[in-house]
Protein backbone atom coordinates (compact mmCIF):
# COMPACT_ATOMS: atom_id res chain seq x y z
CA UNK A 1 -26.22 -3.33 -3.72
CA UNK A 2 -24.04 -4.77 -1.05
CA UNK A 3 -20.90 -2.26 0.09
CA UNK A 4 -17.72 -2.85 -0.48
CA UNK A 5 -15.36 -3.43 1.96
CA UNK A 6 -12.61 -1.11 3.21
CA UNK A 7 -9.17 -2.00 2.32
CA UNK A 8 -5.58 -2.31 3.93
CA UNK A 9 -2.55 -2.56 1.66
CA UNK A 10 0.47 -3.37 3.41
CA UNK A 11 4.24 -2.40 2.77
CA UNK A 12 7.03 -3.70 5.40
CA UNK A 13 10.91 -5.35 5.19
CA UNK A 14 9.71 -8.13 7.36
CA UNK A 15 10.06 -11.20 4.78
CA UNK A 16 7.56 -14.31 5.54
CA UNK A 17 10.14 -16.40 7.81
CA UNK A 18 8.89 -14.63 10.94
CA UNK A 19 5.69 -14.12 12.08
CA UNK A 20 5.73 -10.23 12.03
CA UNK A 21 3.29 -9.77 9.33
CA UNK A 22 0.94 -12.41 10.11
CA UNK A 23 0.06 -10.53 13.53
CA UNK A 24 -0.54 -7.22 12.39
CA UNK A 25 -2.71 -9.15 9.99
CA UNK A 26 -4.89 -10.65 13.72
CA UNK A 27 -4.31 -7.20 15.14
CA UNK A 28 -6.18 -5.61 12.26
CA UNK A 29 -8.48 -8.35 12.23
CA UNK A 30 -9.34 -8.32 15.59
CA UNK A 31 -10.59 -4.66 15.32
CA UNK A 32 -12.43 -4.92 12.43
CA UNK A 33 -12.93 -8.56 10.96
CA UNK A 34 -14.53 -7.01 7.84
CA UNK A 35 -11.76 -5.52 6.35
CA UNK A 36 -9.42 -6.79 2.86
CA UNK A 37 -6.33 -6.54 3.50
CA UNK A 38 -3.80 -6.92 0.44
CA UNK A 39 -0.22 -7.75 0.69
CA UNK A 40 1.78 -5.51 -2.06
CA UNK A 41 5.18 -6.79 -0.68
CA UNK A 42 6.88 -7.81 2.46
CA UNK A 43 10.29 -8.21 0.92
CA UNK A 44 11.62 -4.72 0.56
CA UNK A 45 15.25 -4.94 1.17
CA UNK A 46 16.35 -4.43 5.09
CA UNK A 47 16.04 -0.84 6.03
CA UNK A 48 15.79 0.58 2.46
CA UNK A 49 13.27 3.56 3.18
CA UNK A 50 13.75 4.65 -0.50
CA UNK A 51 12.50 1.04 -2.35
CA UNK A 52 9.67 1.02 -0.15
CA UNK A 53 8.61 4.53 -1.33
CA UNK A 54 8.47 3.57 -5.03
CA UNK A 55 6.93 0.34 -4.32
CA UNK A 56 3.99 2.35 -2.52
CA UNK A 57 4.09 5.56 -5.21
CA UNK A 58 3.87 3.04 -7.91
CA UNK A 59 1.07 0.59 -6.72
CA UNK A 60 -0.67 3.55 -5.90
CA UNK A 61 -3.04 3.88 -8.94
CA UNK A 62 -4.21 0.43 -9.10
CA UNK A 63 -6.55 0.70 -5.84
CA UNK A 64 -9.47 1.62 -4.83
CA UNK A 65 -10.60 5.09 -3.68
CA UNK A 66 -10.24 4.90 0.54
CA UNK A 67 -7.74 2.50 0.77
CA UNK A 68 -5.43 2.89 3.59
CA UNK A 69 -1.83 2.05 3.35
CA UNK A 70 0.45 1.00 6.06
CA UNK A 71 4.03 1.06 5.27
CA UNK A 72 6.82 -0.26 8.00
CA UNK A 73 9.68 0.13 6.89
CA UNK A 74 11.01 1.52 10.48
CA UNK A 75 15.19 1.74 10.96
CA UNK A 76 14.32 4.77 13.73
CA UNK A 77 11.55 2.15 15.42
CA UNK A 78 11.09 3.26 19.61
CA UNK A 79 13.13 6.43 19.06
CA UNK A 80 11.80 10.03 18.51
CA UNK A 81 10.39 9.85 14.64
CA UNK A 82 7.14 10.53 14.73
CA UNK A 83 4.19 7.98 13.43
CA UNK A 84 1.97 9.53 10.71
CA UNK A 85 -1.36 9.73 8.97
CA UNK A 86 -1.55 11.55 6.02
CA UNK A 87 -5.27 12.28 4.46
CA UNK A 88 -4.91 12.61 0.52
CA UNK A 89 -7.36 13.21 -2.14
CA UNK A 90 -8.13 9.39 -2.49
CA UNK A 91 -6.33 8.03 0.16
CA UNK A 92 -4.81 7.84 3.47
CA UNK A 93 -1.01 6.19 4.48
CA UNK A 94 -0.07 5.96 7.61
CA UNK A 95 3.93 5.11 8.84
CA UNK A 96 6.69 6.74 9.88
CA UNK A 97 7.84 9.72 9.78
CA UNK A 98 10.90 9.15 7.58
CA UNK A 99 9.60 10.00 3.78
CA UNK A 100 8.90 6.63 2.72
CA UNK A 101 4.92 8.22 2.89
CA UNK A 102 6.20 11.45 1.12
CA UNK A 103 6.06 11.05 -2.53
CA UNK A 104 2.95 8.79 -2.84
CA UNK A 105 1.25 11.37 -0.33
CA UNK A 106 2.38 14.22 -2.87
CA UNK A 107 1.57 12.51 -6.39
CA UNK A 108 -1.80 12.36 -4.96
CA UNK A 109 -2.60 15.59 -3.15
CA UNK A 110 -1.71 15.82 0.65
CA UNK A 111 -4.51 17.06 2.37
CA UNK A 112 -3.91 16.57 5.86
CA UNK A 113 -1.23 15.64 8.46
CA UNK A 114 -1.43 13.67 11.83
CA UNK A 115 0.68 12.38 14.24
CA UNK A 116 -0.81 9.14 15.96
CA UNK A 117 -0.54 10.03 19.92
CA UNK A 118 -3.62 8.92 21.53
CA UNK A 119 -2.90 5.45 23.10
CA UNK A 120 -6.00 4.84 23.67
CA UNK A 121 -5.72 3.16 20.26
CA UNK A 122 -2.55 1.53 20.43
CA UNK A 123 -1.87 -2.35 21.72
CA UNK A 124 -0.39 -2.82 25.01
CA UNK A 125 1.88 -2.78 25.94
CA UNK A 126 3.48 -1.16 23.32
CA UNK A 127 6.91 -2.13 22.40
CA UNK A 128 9.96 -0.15 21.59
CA UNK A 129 10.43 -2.71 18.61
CA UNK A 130 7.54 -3.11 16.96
CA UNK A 131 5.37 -0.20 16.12
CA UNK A 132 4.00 -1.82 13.20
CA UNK A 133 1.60 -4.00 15.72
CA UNK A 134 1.07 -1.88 17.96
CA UNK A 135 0.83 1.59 16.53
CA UNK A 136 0.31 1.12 12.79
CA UNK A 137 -2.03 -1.60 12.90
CA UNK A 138 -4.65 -0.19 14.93
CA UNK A 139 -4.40 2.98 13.58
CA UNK A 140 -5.30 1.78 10.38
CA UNK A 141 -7.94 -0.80 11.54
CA UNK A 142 -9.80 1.67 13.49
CA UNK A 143 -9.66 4.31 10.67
CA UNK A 144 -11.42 1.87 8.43
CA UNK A 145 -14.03 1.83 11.33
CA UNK A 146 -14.53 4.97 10.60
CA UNK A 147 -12.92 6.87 13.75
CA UNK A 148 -12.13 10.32 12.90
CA UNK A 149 -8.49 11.47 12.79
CA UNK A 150 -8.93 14.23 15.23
CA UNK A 151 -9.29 11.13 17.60
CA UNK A 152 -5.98 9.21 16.67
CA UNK A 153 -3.72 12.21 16.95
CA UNK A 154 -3.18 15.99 16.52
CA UNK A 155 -3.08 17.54 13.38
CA UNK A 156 0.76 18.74 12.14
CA UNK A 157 1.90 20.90 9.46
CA UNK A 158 2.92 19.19 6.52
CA UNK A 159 5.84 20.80 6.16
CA UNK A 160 7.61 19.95 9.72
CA UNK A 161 7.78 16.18 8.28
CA UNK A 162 10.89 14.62 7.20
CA UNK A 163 11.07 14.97 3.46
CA UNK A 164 14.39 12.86 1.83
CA UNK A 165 16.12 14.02 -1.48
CA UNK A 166 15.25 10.92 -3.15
CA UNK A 167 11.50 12.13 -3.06
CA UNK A 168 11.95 14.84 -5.45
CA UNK A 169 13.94 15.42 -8.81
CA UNK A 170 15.12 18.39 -10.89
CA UNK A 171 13.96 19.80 -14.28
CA UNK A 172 15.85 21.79 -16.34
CA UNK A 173 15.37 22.94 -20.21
CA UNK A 174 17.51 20.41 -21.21
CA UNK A 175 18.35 18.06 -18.55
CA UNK A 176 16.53 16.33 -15.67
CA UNK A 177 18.34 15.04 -12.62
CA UNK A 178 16.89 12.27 -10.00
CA UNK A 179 17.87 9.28 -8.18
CA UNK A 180 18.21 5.70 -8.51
CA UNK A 181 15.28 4.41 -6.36
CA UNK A 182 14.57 0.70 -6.97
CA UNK A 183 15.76 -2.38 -8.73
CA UNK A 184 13.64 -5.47 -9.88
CA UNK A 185 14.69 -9.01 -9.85
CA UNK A 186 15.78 -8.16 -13.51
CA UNK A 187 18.60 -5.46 -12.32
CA UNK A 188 16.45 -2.78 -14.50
CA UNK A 189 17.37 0.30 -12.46
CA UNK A 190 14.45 2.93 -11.82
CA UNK A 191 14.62 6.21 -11.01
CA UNK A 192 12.20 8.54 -9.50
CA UNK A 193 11.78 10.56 -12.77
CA UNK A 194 8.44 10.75 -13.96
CA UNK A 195 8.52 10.19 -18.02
CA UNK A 196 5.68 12.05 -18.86
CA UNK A 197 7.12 15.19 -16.54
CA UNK A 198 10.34 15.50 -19.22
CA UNK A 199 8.37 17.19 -22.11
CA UNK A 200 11.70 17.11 -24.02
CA UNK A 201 11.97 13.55 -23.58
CA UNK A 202 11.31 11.98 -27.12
CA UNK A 203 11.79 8.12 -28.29
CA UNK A 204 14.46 7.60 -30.45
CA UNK A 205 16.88 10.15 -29.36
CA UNK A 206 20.54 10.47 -28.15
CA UNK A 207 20.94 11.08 -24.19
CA UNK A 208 23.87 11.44 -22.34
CA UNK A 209 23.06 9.53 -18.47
CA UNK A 210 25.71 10.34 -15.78
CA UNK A 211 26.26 8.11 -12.86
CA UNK A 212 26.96 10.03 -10.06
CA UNK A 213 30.82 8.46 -9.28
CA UNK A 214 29.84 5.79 -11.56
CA UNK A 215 29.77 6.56 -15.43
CA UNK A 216 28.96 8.89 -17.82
CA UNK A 217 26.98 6.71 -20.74
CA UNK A 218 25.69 7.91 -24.46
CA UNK A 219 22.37 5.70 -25.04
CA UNK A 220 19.21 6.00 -27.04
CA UNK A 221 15.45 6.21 -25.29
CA UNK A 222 13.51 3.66 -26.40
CA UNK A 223 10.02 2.01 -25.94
CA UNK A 224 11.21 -1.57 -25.77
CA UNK A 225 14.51 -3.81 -24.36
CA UNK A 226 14.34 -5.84 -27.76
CA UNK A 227 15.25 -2.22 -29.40
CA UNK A 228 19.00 -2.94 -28.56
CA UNK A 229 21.07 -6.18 -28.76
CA UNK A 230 21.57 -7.99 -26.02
CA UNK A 231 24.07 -6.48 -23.36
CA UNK A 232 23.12 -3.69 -24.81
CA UNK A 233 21.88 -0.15 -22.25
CA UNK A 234 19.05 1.47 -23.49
CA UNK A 235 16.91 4.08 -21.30
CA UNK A 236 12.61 3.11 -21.10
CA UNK A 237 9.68 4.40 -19.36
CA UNK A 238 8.97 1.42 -17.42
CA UNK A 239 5.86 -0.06 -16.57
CA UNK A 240 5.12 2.23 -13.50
CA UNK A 241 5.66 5.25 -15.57
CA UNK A 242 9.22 6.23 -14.21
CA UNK A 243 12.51 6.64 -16.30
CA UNK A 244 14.49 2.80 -15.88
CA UNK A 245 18.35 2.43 -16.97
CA UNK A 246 18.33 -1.37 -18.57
CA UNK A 247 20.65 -3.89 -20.06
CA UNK A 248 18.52 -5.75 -22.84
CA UNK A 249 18.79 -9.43 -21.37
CA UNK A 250 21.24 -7.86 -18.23
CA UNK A 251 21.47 -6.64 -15.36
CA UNK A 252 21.89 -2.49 -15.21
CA UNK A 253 22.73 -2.88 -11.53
CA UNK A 254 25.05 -5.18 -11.86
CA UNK A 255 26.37 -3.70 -14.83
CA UNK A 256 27.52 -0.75 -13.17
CA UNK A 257 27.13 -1.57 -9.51
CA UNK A 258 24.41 0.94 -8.96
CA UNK A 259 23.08 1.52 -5.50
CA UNK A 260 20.54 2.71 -4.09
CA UNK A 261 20.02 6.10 -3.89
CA UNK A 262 22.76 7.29 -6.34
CA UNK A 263 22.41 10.47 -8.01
CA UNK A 264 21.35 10.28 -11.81
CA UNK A 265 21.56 13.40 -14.38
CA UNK A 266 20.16 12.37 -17.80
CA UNK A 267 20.80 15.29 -20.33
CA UNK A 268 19.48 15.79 -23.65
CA UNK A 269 21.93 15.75 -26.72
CA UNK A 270 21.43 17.59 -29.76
């Protein structure tokens, strides 16, 4: 049976005007011209650490066992922030050290930590502007090579790594409180609340959903948009398993100017 070949899923802000992703496509390719590499999306918004995060956490599940992930989504590029491996269960992402690894890394089982240092794998000269190419890149070709981590870098305690408040959300007997973390093209507002981690959570009911400096809203939780009227809110488990504030045929963004990382407290009614 012929093996399969390793694959790299990339993550950056770079859009397709320049030609930032197509070389750390060659750079990958010139260390190992046998590896897939799969573009999950190069048009996270400018800088947004936190959209990034969910695209990675939710794509997550969909891949195959050994995948690498390289995520650049870099506002503290050529300054101190660390870069990063981290070795999961299935899995190993490697980035920045500025959380957009962090809750991907943690839904499936951190195992170990490293900080890339040994330029010995890194393309000269490197520049203070674009670590994706010359840090990221080889890191991850040369992992699928097989090189051992010990080799790339030094191994770090998880818990000295930068770990934002958007990674984690609160549960409480009768309310659970998270953040807005992502918008599609629809304006359907995600948080980074887990559905099936709110056991009081039932379809059908009454919730009240306060908007951090925004709103405080009475809707129903329901399995489907269509359950509403149009311009209607309603409150869903969205595809990617995460609690989503929607407007059936609008925008919830839009609606009520949601940003990112707003604070959202959904609380059960009774």
């Amino acid at each position: 049976m012929r093996e399969s070949r390793r694959i790299i899923g990339l993550i950056t802000d770079f859009g397709l005007k320049d030609p930032y992703v197509a070389i750390m496509k060659a750079v990958i390719l010139n260390i190992n011209p046998n590896v897939e590499i799969i573009d999950i999306s190069h048009e996270v918004e400018k800088f947004n650490i936190a959209e990034a995060s969910f695209i990675l956490t939710s794509s997550l599940k969909y891949f195959p066992r050994d995948t690498v992930f390289v995520v650049v989504v870099d506002p503290g590029v050529g300054s101190s922030r660390r870069a990063l491996i981290i070795q999961t269960k299935n899995f190993t992402f490697i980035g920045p050290d500025n959380g957009v690894l962090i809750p991907a890394a943690i839904k499936d089982g951190v195992e170990n930590v490293y900080e890339i240092l040994n330029r010995n794998f890194f393309l000269k000269p490197v520049s203070s502007t674009f670590h994706g190419r010359d840090i990221f890149a080889p890191a991850a070709a040369y992992l699928t090579l097989g090189t051992p981590l010990e080799i790339l870098g030094r191994k770090i305690n998880f818990n000295s790594i930068v770990k934002p408040s958007w990674a984690t959300f609160k549960l409480s007997k009768d309310k659970v409180e998270g953040y807005f973390v992502y918008f599609d093209g629809f304006g359907n507002a995600s948080t980074n609340i887990p559905a099936d981690e709110v056991p009081w959570l039932k379809y059908g009911m009454r919730v009240r959903v306060n908007i951090h400096g925004k709103a405080s809203l009475i809707i129903k939780f329901l399995r489907a948009y269509s359950e509403v009227e149009e311009g209607e809110t309603l409150l869903v488990t969205n595809s990617f398993g995460f609690l989503e504030l929607a407007v059936n045929k609008g925008s919830a963004r839009r609606k009520y100017n949601l940003k990112y990382g707003v604070k959202v407290t959904i609380e059960k009614l009774s």
